[in-house]
Each structure stands twice: as structure tokens, then as C-alpha cells.
N, C-alpha and C. Protein backbone atom coordinates (compact mmCIF):
# COMPACT_ATOMS: atom_id res chain seq x y z
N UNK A 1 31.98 6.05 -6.53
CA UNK A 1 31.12 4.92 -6.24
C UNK A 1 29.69 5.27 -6.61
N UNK A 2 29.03 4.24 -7.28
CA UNK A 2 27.49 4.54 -7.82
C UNK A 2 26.42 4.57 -6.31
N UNK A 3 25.53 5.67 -6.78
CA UNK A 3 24.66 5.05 -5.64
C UNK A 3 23.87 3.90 -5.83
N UNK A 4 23.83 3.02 -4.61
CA UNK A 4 22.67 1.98 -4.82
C UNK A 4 22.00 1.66 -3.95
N UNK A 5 21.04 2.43 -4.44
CA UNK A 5 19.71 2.87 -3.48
C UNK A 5 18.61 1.57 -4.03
N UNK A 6 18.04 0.92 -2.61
CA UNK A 6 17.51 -0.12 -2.54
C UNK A 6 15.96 0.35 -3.92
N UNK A 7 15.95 -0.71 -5.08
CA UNK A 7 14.36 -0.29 -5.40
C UNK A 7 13.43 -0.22 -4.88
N UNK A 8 12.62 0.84 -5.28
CA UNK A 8 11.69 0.86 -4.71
C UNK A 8 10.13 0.12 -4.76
N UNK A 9 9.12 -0.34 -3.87
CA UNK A 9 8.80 -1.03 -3.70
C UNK A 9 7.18 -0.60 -3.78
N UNK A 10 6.02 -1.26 -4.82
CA UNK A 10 4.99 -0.87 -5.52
C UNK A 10 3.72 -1.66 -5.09
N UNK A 11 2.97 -1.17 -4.71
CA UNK A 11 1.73 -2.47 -4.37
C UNK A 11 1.27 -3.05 -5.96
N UNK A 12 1.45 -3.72 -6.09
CA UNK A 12 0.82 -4.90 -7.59
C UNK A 12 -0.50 -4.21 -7.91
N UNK A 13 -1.66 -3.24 -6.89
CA UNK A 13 -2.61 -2.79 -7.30
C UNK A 13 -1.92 -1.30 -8.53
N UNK A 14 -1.01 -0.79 -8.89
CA UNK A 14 -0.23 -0.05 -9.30
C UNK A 14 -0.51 -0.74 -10.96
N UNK A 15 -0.01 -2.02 -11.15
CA UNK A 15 0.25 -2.93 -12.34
C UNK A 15 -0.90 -3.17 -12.46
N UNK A 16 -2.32 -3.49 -11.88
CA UNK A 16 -3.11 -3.78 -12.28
C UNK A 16 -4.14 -2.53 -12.82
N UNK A 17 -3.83 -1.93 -12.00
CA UNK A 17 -4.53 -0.64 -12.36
C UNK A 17 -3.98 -0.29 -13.97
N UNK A 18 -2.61 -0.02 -14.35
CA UNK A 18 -2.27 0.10 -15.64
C UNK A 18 -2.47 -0.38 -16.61
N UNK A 19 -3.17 -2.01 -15.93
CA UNK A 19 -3.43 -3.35 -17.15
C UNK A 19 -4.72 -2.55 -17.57
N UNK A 20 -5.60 -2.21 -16.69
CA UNK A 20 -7.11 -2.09 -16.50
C UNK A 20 -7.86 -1.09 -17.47
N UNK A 21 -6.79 0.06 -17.24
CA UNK A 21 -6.64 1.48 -17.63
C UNK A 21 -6.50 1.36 -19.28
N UNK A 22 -5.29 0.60 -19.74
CA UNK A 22 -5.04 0.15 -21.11
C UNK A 22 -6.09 -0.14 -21.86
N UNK A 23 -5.80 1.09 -23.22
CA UNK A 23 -6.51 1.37 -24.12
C UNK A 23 -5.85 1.38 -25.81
N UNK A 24 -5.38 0.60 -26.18
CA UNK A 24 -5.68 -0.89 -26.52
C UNK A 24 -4.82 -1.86 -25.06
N UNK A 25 -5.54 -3.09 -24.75
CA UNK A 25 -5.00 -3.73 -23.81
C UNK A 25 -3.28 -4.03 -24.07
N UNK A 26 -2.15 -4.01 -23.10
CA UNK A 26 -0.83 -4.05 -23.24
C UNK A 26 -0.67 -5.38 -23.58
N UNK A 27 0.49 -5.27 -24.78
CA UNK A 27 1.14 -6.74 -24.99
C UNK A 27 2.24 -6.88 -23.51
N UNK A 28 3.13 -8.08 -23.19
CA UNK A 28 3.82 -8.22 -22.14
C UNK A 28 4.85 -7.10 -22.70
N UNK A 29 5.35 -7.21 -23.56
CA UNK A 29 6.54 -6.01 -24.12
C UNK A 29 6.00 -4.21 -23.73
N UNK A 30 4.31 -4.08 -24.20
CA UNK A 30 4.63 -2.65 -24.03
C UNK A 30 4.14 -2.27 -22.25
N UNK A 31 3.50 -3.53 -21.81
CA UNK A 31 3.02 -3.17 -20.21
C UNK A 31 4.33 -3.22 -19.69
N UNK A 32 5.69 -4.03 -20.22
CA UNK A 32 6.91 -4.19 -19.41
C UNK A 32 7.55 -2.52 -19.89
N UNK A 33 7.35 -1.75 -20.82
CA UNK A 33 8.00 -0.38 -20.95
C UNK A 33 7.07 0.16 -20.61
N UNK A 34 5.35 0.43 -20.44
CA UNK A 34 4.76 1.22 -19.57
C UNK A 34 5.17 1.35 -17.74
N UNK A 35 5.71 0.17 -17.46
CA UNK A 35 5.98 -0.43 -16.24
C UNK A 35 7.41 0.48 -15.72
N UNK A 36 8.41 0.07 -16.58
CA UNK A 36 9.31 0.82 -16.62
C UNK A 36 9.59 2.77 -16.47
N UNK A 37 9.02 2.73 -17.53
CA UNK A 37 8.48 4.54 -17.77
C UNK A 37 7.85 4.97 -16.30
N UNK A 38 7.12 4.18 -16.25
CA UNK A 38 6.05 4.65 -15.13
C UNK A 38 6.86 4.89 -13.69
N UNK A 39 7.77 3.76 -13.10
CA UNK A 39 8.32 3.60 -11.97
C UNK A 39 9.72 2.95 -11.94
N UNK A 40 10.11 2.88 -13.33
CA UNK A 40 11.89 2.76 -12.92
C UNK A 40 11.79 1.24 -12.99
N UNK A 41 12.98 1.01 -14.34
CA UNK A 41 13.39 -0.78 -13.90
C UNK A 41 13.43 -1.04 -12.85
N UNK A 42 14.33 -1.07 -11.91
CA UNK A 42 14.79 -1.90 -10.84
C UNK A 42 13.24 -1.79 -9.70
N UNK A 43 11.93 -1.19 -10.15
CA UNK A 43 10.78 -1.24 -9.27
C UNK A 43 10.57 -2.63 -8.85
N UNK A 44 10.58 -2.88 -7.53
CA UNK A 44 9.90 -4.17 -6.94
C UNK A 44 8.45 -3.96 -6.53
N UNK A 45 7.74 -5.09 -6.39
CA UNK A 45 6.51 -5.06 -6.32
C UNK A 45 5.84 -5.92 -4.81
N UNK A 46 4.79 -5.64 -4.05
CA UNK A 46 4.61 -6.12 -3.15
C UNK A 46 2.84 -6.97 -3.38
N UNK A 47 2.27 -7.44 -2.68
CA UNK A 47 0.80 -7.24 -2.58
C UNK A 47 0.77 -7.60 -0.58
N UNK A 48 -0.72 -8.09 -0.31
CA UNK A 48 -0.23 -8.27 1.15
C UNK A 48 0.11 -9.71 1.52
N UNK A 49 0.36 -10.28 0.46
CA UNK A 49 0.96 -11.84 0.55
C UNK A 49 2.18 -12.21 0.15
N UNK A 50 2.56 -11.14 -0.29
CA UNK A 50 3.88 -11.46 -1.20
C UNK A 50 4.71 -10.19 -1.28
N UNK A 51 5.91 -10.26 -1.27
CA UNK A 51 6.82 -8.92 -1.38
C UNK A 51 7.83 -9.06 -2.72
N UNK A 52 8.83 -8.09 -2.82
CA UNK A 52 10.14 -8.32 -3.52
C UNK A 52 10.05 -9.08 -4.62
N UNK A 53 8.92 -8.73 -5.19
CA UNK A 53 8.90 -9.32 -6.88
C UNK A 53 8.96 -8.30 -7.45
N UNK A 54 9.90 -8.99 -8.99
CA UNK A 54 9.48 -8.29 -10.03
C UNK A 54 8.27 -8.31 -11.14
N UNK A 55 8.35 -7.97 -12.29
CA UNK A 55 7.21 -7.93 -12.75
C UNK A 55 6.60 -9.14 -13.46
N UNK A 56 7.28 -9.69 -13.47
CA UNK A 56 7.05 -11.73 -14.05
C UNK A 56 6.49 -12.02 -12.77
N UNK A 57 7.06 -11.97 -11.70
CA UNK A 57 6.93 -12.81 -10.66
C UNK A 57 5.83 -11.82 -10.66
N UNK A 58 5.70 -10.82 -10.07
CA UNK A 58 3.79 -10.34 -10.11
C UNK A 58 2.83 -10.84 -10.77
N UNK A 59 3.17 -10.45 -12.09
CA UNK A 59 2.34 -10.95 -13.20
C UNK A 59 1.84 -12.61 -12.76
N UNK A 60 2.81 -13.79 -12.19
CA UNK A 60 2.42 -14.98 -12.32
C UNK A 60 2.15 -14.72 -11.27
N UNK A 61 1.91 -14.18 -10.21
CA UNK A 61 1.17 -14.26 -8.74
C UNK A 61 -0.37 -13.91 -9.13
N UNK A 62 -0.44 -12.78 -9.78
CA UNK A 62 -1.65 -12.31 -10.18
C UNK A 62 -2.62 -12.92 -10.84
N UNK A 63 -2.29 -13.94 -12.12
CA UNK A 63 -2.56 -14.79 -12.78
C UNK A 63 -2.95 -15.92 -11.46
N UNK A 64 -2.25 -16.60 -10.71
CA UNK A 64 -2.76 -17.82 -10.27
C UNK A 64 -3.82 -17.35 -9.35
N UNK A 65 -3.93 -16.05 -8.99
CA UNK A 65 -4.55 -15.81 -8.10
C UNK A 65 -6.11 -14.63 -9.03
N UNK A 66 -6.82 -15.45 -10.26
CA UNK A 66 -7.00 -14.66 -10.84
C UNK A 66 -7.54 -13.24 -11.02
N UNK A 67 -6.64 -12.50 -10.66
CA UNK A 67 -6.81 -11.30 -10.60
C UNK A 67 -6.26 -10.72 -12.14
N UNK A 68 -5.69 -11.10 -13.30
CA UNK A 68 -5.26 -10.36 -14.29
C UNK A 68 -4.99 -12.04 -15.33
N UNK A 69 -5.69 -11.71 -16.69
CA UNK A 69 -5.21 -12.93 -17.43
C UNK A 69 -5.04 -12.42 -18.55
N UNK A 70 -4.83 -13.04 -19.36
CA UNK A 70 -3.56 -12.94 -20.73
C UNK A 70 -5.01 -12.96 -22.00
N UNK A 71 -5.67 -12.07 -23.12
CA UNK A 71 -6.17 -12.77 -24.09
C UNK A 71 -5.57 -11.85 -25.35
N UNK A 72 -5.70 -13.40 -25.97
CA UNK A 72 -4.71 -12.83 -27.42
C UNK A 72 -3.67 -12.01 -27.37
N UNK A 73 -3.04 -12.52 -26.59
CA UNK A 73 -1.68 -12.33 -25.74
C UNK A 73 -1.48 -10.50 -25.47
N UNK A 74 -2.77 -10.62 -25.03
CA UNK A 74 -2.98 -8.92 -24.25
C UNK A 74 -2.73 -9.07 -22.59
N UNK A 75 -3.16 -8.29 -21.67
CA UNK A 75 -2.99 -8.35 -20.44
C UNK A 75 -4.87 -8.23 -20.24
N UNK A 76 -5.35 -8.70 -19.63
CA UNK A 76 -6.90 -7.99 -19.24
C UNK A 76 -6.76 -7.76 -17.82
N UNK A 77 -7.66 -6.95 -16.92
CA UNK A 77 -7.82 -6.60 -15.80
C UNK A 77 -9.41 -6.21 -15.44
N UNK A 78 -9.96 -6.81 -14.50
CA UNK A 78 -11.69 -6.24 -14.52
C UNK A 78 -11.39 -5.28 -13.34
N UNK A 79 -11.44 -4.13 -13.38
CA UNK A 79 -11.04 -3.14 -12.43
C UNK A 79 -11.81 -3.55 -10.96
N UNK A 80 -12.84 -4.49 -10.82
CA UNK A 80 -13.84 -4.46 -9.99
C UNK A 80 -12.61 -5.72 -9.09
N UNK A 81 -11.95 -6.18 -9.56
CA UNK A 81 -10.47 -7.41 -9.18
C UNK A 81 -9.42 -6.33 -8.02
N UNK A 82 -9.30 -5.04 -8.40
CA UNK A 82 -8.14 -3.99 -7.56
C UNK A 82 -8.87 -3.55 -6.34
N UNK A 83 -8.45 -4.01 -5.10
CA UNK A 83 -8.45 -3.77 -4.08
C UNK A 83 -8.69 -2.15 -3.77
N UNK A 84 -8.89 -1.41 -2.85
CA UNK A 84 -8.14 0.20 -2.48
C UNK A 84 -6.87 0.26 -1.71
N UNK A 85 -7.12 -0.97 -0.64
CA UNK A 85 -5.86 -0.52 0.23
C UNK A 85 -4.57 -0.35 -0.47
N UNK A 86 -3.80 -0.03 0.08
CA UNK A 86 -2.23 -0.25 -0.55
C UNK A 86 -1.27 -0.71 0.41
């Protein structure tokens, strides 16, 4: 029997920080394999309003809430947007 160990679970300041950090800014394809690499497909994501997303569903939480937006279909992040707590 496989193990299946619940994913594990990331504060969204994690994803934004990586958007922020990005040097050239990530297309959705290479922030979704930096994302990956970094913390494992099956990573869920939290903030303190929202839990048990993945990285779409972050991504569009983050966006309405503008904390991270899309140009020339890059990711941007103004680092001064990431919280400390976790």
C-alpha cells in the first residue's frame, strides 16, 4: 500500500516571495515547476483567509486581492505586498 501522507501545507507568502525573487520574472509554466521543485506537487497553500489551495487557486486569490499580477504574461510581485508572519 502507497503512503498517503496528507500535502503539505505553505503560507502563499512562500509563492510570493518566489514571484518577487524572480530574475527574469516567471512565466505561469516555469513559476508552476519552480513551485513544484521547490515544495512537491501535491503542496497546498494557505494565507490567513484562506486554506487548502492549490496554486491556481492561490495565484487567483492573490490577484483579486492585489497582491501579485500578471505583465506580459510574467508573474510580478512588489516585495513591500509579503507580509512576515506565516
Amino acid at each position: 500500500m502507497k503512503n498517503s501522507a496528507p500535502p503539505q501545507s505553505l503560507h502563499g507568502h512562500a509563492v510570493m516571495r518566489m514571484i518577487a525573487q524572480a530574475d527574469p520574472p516567471h512565466t505561469t509554466a516555469s513559476l508552476r515547476q519552480a513551485v513544484d521543485d521547490a515544495f512537491g506537487e501535491n503542496t497546498r497553500f494557505h494565507t490567513c483567509s484562506a486554506d487548502r489551495m492549490d496554486l491556481d487557486q492561490l495565484l487567483g486569490f492573490l490577484v483579486e486581492r492585489g497582491k501579485v499580477q500578471r505583465a506580459d504574461g510574467r508573474w510580478i510581485c512588489d516585495p513591500a505586498q509579503i507580509c512576515d508572519h506565516e
